[in-house]
PDB file of N, CA and C in Angstrom:
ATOM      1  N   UNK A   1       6.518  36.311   9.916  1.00  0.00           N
ATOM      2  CA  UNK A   1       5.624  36.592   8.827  1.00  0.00           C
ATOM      3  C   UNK A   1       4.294  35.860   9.026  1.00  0.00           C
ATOM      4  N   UNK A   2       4.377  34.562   9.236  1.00  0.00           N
ATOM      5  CA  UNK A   2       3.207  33.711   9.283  1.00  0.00           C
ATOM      6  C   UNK A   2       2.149  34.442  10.914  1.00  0.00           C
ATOM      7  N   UNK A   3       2.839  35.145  11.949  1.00  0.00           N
ATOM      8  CA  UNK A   3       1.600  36.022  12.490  1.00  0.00           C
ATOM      9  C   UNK A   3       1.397  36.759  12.515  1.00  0.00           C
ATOM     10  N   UNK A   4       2.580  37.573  11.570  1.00  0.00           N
ATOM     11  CA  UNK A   4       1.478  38.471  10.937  1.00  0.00           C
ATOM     12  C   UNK A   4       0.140  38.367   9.866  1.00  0.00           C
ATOM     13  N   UNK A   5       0.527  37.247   9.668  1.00  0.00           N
ATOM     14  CA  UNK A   5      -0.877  36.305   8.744  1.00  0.00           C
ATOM     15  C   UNK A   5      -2.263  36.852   9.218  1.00  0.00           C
ATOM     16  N   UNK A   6      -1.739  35.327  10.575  1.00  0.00           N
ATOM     17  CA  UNK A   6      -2.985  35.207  11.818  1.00  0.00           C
ATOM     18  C   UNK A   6      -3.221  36.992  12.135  1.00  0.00           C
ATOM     19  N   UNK A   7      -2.124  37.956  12.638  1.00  0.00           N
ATOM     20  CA  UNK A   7      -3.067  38.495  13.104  1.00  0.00           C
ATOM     21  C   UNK A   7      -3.832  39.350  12.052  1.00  0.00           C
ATOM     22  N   UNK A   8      -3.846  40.020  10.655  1.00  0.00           N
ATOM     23  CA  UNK A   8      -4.557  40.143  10.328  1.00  0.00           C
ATOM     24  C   UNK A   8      -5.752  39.080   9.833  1.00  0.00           C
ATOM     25  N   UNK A   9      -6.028  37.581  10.053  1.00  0.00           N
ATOM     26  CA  UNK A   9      -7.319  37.400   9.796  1.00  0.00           C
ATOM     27  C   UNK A   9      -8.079  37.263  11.301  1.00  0.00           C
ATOM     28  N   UNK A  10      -7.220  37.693  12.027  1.00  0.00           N
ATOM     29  CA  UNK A  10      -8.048  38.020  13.499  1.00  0.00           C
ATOM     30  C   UNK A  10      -8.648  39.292  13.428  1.00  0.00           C
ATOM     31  N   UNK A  11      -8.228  39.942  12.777  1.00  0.00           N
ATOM     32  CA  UNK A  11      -8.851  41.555  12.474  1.00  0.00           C
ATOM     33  C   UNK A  11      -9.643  41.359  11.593  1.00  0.00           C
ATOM     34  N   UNK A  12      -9.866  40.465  10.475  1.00  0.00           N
ATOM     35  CA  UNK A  12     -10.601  40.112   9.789  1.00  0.00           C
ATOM     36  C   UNK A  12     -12.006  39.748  10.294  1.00  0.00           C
ATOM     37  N   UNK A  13     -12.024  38.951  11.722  1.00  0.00           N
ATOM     38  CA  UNK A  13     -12.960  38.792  12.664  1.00  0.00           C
ATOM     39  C   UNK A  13     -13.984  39.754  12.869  1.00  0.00           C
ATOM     40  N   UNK A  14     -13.293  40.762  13.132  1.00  0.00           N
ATOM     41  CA  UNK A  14     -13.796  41.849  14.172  1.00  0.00           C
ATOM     42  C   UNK A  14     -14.155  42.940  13.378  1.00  0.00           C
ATOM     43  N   UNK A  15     -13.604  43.004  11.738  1.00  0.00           N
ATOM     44  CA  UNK A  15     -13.955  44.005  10.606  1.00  0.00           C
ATOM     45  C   UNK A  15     -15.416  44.378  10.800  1.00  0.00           C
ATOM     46  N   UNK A  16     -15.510  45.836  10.896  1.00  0.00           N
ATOM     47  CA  UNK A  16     -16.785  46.436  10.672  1.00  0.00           C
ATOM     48  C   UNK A  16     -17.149  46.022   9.876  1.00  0.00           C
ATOM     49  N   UNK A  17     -16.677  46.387   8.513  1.00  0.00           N
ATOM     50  CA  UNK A  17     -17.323  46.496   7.171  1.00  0.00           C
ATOM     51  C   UNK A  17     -17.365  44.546   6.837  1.00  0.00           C
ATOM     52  N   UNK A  18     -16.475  43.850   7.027  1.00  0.00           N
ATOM     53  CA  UNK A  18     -16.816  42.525   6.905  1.00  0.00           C
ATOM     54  C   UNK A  18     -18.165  41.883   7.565  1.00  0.00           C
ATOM     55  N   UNK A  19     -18.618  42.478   8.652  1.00  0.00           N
ATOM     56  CA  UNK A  19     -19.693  41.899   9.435  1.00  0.00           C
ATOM     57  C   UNK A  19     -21.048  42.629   9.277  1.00  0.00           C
ATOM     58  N   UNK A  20     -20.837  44.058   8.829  1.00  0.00           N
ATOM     59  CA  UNK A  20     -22.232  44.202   8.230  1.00  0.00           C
ATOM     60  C   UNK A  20     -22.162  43.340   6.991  1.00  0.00           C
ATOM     61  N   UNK A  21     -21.528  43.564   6.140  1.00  0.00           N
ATOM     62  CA  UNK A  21     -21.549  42.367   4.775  1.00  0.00           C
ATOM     63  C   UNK A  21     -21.647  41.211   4.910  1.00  0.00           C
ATOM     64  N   UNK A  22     -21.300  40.217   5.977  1.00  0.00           N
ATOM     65  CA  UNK A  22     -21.922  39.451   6.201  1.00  0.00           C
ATOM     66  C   UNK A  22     -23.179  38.981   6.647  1.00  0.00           C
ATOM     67  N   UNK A  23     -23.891  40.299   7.791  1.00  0.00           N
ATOM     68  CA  UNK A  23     -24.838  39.993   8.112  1.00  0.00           C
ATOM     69  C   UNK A  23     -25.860  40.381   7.014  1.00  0.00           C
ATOM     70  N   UNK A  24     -25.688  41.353   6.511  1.00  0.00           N
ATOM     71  CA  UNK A  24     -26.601  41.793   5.476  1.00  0.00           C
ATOM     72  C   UNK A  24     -26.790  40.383   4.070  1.00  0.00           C
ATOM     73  N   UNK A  25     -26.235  40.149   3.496  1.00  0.00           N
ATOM     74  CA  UNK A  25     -26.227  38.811   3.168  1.00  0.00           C
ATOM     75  C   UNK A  25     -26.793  37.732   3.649  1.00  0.00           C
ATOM     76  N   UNK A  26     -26.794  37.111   4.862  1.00  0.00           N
ATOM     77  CA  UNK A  26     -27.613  36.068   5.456  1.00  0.00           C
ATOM     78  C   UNK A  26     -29.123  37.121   6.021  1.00  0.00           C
ATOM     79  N   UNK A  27     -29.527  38.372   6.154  1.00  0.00           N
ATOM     80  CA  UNK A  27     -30.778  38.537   6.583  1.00  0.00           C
ATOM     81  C   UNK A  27     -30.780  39.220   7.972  1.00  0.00           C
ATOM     82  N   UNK A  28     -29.178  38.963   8.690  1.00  0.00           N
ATOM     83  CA  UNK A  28     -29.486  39.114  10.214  1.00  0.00           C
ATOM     84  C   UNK A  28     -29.078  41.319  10.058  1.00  0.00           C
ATOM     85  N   UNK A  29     -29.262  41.512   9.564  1.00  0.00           N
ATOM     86  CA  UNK A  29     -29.102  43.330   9.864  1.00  0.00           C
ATOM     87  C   UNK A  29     -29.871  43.966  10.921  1.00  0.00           C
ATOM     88  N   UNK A  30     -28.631  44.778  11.932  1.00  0.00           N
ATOM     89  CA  UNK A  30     -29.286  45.209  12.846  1.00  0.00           C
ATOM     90  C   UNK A  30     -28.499  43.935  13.768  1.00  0.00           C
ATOM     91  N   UNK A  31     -28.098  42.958  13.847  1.00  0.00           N
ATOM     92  CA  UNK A  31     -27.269  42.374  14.412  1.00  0.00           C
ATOM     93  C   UNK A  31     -25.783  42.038  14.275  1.00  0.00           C
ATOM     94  N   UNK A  32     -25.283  43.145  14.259  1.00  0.00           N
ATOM     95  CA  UNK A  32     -23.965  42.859  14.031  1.00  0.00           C
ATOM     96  C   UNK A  32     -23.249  42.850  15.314  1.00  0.00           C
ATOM     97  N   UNK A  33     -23.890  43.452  16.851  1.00  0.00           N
ATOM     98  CA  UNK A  33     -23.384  43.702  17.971  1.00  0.00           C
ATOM     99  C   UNK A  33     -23.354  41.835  18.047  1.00  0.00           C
ATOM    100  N   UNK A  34     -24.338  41.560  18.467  1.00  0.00           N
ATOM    101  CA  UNK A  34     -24.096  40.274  18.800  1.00  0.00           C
ATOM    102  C   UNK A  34     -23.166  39.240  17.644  1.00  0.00           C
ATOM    103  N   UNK A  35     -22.722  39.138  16.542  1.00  0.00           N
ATOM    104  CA  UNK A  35     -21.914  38.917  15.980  1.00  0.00           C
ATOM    105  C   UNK A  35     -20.465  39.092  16.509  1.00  0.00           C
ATOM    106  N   UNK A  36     -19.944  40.423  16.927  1.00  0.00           N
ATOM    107  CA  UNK A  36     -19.133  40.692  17.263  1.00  0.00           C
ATOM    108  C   UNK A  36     -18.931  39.835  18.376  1.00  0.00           C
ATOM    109  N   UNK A  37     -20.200  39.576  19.876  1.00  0.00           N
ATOM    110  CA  UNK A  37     -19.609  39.238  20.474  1.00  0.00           C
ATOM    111  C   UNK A  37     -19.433  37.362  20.257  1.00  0.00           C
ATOM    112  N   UNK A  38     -20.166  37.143  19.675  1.00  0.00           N
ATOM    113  CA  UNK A  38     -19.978  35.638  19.250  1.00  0.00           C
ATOM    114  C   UNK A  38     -18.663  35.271  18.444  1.00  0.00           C
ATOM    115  N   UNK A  39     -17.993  35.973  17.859  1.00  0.00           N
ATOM    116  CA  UNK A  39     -16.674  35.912  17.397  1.00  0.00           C
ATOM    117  C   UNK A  39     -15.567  36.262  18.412  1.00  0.00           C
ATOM    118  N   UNK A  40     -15.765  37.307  19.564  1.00  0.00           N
ATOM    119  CA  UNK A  40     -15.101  37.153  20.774  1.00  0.00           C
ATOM    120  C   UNK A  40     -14.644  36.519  21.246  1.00  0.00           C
ATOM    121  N   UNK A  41     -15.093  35.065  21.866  1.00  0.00           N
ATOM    122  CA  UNK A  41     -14.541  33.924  22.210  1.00  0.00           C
ATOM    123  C   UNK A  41     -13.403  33.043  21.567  1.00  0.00           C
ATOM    124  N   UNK A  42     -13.757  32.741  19.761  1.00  0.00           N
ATOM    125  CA  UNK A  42     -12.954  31.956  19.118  1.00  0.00           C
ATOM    126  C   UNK A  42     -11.485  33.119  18.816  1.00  0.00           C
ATOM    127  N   UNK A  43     -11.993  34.348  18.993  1.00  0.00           N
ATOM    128  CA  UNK A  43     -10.810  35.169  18.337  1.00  0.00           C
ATOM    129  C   UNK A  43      -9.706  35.376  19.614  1.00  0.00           C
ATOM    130  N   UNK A  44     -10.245  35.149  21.098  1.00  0.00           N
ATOM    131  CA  UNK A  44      -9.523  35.314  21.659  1.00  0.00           C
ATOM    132  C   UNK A  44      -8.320  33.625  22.283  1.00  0.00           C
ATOM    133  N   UNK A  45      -9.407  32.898  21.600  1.00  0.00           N
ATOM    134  CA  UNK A  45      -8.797  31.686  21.760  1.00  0.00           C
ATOM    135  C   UNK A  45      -7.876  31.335  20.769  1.00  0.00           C
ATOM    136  N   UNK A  46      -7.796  31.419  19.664  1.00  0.00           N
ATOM    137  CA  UNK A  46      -7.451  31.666  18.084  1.00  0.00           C
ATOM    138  C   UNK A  46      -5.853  32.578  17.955  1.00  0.00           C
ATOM    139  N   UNK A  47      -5.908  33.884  18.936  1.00  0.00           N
ATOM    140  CA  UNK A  47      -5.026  34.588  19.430  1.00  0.00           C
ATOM    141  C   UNK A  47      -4.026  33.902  20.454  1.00  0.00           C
ATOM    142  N   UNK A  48      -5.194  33.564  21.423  1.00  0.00           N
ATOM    143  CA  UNK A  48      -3.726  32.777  22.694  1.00  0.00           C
ATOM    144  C   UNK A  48      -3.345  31.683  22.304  1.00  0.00           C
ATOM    145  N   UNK A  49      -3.991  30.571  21.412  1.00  0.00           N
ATOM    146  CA  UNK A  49      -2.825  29.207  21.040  1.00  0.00           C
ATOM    147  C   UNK A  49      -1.673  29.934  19.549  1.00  0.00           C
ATOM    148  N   UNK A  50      -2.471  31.471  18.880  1.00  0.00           N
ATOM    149  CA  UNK A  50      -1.095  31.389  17.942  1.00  0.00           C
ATOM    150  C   UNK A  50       0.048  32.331  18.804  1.00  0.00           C
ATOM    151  N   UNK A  51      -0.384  32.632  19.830  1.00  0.00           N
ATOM    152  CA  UNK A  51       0.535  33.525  20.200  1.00  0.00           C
ATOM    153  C   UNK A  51       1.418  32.652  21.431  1.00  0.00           C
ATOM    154  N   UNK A  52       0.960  31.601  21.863  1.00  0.00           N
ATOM    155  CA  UNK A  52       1.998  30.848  22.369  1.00  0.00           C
ATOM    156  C   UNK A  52       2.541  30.106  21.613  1.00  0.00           C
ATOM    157  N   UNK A  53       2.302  29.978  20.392  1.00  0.00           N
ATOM    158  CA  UNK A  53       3.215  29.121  19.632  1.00  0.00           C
ATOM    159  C   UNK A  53       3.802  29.894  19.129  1.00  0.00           C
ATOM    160  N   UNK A  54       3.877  31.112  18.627  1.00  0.00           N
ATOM    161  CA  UNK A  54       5.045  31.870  18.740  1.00  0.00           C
ATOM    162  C   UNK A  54       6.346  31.951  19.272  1.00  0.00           C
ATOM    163  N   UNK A  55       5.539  32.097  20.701  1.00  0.00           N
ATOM    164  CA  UNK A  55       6.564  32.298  21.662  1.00  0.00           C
ATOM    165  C   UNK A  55       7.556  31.020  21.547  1.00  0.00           C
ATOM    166  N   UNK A  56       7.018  29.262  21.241  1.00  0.00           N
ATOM    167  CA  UNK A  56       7.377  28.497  21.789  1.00  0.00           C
ATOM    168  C   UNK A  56       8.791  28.511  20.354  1.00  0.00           C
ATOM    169  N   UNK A  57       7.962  28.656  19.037  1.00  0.00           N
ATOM    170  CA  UNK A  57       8.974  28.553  18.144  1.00  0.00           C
ATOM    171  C   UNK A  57       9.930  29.705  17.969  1.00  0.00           C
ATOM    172  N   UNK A  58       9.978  30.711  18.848  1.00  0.00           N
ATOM    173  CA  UNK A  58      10.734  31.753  19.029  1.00  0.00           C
ATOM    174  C   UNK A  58      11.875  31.964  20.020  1.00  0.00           C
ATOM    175  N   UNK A  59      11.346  31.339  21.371  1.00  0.00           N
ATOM    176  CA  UNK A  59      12.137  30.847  22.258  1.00  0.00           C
ATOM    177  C   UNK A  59      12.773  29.927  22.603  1.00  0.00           C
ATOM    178  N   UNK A  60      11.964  28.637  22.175  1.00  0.00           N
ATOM    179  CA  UNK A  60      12.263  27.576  22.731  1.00  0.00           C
ATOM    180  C   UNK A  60      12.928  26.676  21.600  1.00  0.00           C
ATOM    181  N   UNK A  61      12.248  26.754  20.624  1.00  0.00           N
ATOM    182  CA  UNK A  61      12.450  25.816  19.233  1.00  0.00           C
ATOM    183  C   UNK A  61      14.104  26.689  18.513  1.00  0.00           C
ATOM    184  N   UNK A  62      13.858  27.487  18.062  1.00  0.00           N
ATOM    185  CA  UNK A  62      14.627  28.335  17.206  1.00  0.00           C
ATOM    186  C   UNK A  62      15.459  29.666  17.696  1.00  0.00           C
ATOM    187  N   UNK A  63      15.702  29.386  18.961  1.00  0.00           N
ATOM    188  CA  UNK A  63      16.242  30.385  20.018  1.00  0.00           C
ATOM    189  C   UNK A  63      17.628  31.423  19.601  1.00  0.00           C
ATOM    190  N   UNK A  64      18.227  31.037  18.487  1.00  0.00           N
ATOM    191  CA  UNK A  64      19.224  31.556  17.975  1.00  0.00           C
ATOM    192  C   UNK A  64      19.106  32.111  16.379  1.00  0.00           C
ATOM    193  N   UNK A  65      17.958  32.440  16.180  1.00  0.00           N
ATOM    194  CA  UNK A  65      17.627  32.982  14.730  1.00  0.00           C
ATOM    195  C   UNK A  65      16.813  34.036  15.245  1.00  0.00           C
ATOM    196  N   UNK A  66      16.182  34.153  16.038  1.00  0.00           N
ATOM    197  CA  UNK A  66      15.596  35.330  15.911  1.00  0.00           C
ATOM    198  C   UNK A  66      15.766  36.453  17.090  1.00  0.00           C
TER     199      UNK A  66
END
């Protein structure tokens, strides 16, 4: 349950409609490409430490519950 959390606020990241609304709000409109890719980095980093801890409390930790 808890990544399915994470991964929807990783999609939350990358939301069209969240990032024009954000940019439109601070002034930057017309930049939402570069937004996107500036959230690229943390979302893919953000992704690989929750998704090995997944694995670790799935396999390694709790190997007989799930």
């Amino acid at each position: 349950m808890a990544l399915q959390v994470v991964g929807g606020a990783m999609g939350n990241m990358v939301c069209i409609h969240n990032i024009v609304a954000a940019s439109a709000t601070v002034g930057l409109a017309g930049m939402e490409g570069m937004l996107i890719r500036r959230n690229s980095v943390p979302l893919l980093l953000y992704g690989t430490v929750a998704g090995v801890m997944g694995l670790i409390y799935t396999y390694i930790l709790f190997p007989g519950i799930f």
